[in-house]
PDB file of N, CA and C in Angstrom:
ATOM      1  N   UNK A   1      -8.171   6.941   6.904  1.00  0.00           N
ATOM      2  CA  UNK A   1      -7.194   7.112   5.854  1.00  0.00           C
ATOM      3  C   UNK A   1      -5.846   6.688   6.410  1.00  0.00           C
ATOM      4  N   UNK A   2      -5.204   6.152   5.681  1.00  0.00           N
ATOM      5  CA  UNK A   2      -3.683   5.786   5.617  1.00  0.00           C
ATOM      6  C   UNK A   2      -3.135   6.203   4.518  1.00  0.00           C
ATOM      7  N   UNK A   3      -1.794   6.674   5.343  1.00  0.00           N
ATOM      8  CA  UNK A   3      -0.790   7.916   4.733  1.00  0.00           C
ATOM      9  C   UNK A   3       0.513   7.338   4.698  1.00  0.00           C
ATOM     10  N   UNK A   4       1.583   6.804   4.019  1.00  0.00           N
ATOM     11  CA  UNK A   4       2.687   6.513   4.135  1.00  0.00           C
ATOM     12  C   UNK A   4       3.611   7.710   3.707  1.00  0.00           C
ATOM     13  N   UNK A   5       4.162   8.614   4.585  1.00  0.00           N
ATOM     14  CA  UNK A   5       4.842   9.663   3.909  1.00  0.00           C
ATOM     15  C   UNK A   5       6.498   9.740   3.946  1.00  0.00           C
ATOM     16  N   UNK A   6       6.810  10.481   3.461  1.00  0.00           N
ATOM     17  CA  UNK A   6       8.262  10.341   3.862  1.00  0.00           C
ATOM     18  C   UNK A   6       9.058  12.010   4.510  1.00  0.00           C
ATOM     19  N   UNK A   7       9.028  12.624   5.127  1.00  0.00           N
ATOM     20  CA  UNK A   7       9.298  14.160   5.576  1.00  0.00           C
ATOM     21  C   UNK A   7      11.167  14.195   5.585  1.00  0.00           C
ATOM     22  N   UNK A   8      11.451  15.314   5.197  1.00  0.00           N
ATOM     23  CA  UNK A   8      13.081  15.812   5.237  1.00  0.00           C
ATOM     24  C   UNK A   8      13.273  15.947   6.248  1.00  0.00           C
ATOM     25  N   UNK A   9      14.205  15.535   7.226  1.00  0.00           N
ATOM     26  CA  UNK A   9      14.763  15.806   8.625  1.00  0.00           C
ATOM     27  C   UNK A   9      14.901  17.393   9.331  1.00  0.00           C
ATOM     28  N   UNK A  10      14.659  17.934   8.392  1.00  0.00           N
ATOM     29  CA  UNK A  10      14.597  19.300   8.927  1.00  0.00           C
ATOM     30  C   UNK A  10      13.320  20.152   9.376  1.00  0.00           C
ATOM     31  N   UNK A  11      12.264  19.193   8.950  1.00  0.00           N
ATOM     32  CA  UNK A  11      10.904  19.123   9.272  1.00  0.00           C
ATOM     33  C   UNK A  11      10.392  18.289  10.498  1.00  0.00           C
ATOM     34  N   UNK A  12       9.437  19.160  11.598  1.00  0.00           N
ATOM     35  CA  UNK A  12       9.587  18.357  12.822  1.00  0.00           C
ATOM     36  C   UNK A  12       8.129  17.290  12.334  1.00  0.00           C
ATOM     37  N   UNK A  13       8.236  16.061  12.555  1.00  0.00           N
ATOM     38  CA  UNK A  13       7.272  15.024  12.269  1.00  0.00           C
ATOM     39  C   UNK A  13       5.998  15.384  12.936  1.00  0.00           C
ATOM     40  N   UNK A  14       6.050  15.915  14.369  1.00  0.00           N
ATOM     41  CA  UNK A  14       4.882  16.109  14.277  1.00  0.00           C
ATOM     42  C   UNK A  14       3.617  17.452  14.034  1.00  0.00           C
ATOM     43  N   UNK A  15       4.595  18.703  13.539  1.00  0.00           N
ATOM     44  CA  UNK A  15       4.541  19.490  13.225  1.00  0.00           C
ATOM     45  C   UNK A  15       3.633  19.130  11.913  1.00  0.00           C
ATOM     46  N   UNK A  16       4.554  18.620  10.898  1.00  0.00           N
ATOM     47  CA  UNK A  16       4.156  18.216   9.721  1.00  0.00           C
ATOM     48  C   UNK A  16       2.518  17.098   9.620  1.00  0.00           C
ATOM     49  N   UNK A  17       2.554  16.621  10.692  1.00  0.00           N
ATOM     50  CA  UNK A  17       1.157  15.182  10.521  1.00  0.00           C
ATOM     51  C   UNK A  17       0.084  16.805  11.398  1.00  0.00           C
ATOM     52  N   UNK A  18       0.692  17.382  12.103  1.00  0.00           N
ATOM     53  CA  UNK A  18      -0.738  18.411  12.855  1.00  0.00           C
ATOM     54  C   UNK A  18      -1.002  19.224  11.903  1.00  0.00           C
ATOM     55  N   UNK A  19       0.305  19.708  10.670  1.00  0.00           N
ATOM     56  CA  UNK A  19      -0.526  20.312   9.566  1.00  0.00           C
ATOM     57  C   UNK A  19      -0.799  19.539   8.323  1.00  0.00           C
ATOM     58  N   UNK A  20      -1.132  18.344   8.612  1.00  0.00           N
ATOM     59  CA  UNK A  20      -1.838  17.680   7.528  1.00  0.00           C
ATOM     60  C   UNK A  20      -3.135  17.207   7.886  1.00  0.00           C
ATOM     61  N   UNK A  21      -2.641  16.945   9.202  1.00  0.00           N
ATOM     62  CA  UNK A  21      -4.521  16.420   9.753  1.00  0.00           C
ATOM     63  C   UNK A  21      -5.282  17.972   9.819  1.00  0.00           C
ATOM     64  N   UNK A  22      -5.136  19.201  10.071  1.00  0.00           N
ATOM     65  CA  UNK A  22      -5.762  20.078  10.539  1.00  0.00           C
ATOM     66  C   UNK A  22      -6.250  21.306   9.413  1.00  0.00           C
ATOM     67  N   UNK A  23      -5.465  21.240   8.320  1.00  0.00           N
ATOM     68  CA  UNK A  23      -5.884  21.808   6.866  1.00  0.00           C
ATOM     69  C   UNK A  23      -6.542  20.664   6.060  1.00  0.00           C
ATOM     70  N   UNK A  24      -6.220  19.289   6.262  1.00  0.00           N
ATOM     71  CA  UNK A  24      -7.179  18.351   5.603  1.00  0.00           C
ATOM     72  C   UNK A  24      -8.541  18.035   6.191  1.00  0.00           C
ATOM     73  N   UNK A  25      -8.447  18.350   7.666  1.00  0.00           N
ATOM     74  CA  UNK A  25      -9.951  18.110   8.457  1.00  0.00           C
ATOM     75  C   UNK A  25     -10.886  19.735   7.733  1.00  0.00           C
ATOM     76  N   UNK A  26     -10.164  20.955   7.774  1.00  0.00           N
ATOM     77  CA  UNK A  26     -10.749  21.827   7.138  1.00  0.00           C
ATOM     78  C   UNK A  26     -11.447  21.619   6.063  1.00  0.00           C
ATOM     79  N   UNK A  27     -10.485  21.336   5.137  1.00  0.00           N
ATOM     80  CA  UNK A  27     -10.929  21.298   3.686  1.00  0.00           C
ATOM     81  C   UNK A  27     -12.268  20.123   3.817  1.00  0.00           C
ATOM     82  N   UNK A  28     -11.813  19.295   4.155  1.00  0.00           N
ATOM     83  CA  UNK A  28     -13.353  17.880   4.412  1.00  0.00           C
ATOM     84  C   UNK A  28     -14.703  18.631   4.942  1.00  0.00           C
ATOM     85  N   UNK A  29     -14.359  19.259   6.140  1.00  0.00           N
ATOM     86  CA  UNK A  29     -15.627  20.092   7.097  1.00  0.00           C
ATOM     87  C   UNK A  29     -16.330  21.188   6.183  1.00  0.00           C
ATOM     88  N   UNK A  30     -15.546  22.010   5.146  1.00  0.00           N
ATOM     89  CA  UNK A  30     -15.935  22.529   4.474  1.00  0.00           C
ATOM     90  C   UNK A  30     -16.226  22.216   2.563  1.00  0.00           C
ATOM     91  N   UNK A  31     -15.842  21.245   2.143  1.00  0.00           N
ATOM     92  CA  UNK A  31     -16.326  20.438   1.105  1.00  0.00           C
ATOM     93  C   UNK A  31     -17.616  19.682   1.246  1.00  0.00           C
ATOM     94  N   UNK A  32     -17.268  18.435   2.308  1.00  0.00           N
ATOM     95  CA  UNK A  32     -18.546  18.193   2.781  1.00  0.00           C
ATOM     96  C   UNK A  32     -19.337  18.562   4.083  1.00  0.00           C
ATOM     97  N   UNK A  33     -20.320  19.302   3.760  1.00  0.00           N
ATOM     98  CA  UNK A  33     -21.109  20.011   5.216  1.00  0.00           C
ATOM     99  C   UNK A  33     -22.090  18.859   5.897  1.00  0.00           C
ATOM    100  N   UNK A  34     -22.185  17.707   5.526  1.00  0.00           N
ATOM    101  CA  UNK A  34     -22.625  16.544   6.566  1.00  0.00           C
ATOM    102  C   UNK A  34     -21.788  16.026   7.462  1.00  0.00           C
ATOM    103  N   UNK A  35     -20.479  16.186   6.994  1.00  0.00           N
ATOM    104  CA  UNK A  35     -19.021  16.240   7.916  1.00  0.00           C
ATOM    105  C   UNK A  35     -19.365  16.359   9.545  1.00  0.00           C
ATOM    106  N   UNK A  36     -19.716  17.531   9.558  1.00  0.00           N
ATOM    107  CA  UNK A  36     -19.938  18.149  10.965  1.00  0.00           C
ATOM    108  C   UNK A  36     -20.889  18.020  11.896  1.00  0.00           C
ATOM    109  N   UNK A  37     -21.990  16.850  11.108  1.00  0.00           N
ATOM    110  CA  UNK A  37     -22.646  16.350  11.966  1.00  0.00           C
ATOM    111  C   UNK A  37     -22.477  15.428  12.121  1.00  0.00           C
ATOM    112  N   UNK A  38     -21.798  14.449  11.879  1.00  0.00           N
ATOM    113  CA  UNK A  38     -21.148  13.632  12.478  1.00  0.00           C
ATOM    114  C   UNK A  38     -19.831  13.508  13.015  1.00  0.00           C
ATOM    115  N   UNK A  39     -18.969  14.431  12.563  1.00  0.00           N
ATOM    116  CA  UNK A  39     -18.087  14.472  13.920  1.00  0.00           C
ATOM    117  C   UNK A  39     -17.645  16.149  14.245  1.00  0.00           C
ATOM    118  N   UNK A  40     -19.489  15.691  15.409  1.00  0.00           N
ATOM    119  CA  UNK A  40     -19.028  17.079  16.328  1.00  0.00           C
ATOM    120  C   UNK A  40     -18.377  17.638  16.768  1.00  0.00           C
ATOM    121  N   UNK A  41     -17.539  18.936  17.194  1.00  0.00           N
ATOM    122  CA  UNK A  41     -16.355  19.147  17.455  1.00  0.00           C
ATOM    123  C   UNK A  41     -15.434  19.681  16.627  1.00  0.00           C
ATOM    124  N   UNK A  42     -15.664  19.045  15.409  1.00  0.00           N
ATOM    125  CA  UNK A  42     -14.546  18.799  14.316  1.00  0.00           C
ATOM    126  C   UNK A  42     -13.230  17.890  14.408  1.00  0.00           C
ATOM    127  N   UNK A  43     -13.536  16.940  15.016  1.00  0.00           N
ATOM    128  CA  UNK A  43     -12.980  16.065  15.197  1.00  0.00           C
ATOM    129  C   UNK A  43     -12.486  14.982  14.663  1.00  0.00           C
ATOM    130  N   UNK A  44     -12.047  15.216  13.274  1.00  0.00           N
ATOM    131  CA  UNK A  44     -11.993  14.571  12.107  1.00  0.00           C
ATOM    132  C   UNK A  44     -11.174  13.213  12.525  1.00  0.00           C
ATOM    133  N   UNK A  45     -10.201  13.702  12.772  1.00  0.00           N
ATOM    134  CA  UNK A  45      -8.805  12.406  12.546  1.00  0.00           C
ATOM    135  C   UNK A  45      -8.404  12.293  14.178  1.00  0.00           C
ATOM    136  N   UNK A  46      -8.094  10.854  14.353  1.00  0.00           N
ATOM    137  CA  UNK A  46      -7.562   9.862  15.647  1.00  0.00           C
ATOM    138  C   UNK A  46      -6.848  10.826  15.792  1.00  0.00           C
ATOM    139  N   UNK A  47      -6.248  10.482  17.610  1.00  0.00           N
ATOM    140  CA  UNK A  47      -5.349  11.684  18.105  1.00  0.00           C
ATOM    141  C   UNK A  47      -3.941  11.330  17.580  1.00  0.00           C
ATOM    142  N   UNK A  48      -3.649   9.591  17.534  1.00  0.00           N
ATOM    143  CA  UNK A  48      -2.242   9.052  17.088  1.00  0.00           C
ATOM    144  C   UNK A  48      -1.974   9.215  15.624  1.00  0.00           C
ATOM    145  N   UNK A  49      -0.865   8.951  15.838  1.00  0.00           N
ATOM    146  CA  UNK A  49      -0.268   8.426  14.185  1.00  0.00           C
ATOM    147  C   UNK A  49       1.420   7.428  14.882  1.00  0.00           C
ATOM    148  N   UNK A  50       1.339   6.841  13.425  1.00  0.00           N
ATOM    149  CA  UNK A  50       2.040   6.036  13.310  1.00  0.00           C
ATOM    150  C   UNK A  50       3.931   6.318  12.730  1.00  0.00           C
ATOM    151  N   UNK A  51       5.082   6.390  13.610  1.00  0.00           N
ATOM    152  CA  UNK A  51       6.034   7.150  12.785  1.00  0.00           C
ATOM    153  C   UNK A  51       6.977   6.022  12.664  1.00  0.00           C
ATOM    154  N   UNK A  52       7.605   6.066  11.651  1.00  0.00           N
ATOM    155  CA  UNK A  52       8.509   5.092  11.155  1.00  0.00           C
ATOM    156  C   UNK A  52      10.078   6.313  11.210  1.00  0.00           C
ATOM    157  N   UNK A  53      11.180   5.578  11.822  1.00  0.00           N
ATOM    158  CA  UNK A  53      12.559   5.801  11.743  1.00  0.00           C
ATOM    159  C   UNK A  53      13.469   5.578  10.979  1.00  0.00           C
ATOM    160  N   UNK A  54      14.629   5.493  12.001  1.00  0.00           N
ATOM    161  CA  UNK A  54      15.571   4.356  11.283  1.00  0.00           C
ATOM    162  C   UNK A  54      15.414   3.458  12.205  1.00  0.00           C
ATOM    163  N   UNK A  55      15.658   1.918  11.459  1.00  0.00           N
ATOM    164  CA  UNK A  55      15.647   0.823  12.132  1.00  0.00           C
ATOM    165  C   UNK A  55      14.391   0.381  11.516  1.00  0.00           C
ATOM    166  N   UNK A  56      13.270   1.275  10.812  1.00  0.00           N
ATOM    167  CA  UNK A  56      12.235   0.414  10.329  1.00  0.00           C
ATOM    168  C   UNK A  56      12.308   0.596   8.954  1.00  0.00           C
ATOM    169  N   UNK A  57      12.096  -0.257   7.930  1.00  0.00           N
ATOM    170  CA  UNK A  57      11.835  -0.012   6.395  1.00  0.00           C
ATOM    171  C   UNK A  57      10.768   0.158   6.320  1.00  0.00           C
ATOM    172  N   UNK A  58      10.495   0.751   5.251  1.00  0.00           N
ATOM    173  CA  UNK A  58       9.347   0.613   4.549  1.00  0.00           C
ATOM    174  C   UNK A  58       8.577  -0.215   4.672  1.00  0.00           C
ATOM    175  N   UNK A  59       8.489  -1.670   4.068  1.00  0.00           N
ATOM    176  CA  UNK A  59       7.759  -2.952   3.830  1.00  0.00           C
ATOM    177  C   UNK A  59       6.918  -3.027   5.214  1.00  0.00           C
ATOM    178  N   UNK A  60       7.583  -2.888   6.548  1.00  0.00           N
ATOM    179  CA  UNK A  60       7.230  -2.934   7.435  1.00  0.00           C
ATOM    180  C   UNK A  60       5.958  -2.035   8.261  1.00  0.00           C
ATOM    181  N   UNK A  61       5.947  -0.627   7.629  1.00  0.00           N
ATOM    182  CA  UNK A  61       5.027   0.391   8.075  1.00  0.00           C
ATOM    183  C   UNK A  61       4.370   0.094   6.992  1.00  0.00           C
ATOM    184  N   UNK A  62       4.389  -0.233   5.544  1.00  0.00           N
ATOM    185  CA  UNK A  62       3.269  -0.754   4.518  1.00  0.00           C
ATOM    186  C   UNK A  62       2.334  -2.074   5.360  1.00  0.00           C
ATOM    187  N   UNK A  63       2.724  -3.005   6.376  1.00  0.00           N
ATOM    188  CA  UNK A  63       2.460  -3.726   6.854  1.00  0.00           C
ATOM    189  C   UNK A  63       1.807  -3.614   8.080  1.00  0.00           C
ATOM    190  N   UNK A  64       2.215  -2.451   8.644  1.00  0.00           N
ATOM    191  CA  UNK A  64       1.754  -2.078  10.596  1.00  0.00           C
ATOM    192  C   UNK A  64       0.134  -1.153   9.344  1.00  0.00           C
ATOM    193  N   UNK A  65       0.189  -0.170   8.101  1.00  0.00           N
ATOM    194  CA  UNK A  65      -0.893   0.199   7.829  1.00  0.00           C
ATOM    195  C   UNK A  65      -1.919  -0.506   7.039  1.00  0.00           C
ATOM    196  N   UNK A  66      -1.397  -1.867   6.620  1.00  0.00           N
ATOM    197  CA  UNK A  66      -2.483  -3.177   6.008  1.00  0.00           C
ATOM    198  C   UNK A  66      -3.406  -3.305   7.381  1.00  0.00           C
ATOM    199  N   UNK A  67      -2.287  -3.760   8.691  1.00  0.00           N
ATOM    200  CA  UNK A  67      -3.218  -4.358   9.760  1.00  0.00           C
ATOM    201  C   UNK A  67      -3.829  -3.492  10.178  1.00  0.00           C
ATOM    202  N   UNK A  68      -3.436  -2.079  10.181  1.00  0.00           N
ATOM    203  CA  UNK A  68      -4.610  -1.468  11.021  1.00  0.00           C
ATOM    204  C   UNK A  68      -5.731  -1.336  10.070  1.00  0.00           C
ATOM    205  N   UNK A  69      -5.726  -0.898   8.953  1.00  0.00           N
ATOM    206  CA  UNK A  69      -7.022  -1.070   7.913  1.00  0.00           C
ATOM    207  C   UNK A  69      -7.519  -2.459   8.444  1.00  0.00           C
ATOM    208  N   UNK A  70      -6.980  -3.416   8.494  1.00  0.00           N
ATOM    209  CA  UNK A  70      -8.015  -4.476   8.976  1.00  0.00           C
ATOM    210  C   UNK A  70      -9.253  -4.446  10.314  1.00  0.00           C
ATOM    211  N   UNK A  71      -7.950  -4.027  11.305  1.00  0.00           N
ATOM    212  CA  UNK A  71      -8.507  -3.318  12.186  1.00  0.00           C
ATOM    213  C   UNK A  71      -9.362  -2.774  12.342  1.00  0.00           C
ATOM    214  N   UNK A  72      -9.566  -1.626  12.246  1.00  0.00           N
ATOM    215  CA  UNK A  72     -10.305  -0.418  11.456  1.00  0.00           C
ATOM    216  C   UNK A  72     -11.734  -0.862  11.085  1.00  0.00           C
ATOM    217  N   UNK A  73     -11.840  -1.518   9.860  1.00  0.00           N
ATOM    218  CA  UNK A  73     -12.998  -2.049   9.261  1.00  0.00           C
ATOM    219  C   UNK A  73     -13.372  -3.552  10.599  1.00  0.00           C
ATOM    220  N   UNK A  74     -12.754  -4.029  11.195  1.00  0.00           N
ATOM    221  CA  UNK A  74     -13.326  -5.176  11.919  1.00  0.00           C
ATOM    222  C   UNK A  74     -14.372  -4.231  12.983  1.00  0.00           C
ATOM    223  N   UNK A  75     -13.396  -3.028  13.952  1.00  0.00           N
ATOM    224  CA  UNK A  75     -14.412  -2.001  14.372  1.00  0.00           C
ATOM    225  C   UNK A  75     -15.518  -1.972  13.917  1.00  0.00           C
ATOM    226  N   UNK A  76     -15.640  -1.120  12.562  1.00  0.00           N
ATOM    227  CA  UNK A  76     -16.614  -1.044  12.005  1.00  0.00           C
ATOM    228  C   UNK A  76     -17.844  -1.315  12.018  1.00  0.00           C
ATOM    229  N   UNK A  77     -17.317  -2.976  11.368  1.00  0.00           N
ATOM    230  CA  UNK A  77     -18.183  -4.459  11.522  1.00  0.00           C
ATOM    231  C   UNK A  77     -18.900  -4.653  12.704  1.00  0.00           C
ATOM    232  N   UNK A  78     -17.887  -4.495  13.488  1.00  0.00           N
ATOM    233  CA  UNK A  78     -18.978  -4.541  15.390  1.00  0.00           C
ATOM    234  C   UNK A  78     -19.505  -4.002  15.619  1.00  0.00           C
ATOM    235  N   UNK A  79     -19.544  -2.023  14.959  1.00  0.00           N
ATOM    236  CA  UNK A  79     -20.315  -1.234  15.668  1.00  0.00           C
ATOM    237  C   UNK A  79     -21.965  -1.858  14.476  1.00  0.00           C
ATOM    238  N   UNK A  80     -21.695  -2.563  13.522  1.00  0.00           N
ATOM    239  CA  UNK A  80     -23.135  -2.703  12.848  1.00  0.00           C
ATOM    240  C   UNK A  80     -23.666  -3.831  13.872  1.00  0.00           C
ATOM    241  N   UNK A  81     -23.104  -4.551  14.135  1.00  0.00           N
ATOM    242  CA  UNK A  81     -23.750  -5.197  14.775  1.00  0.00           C
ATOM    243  C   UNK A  81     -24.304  -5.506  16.118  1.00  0.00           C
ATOM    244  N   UNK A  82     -23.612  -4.324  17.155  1.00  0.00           N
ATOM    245  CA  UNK A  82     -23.942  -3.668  18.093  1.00  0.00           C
ATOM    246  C   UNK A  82     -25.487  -2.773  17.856  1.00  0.00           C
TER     247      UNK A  82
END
């Protein structure tokens, strides 16, 4: 999943992405219960994320999250054919 968000400065960034990955990995683990057998652990979501400042616009992090979706699915692609 790709998330373009925007947080109020008074909110610490990564405060805010550990409680979005960690009540959204919940809700998934417990909506869907095949979840957890495939990622043991509960290990839902990558350890990174991606943060945009000042100095970057928009257009630009719409662009760093096109390529990694490309990314992403090229993975994919290799592990089928592995």
């Amino acid at each position: 999943m790709h998330l373009v968000l925007s947080i109020p400065p008074k909110y610490s960034v990564s405060e805010m992405i550990g409680f979005l990955k960690g009540k959204s990995a919940i809700k998934m683990f417990d909506r869907y219960l095949n979840l957890k057998k495939r990622y043991w652990g509960q290990h839902f979501w990558a350890k990174g994320y991606c943060v945009g400042t000042v100095g970057l616009d928009e257009e630009q992090i719409r662009k760093y999250v096109r390529w990694q979706l490309r990314k992403d699915k090229d993975m994919d692609q290799d592990k089928l054919l592995t």
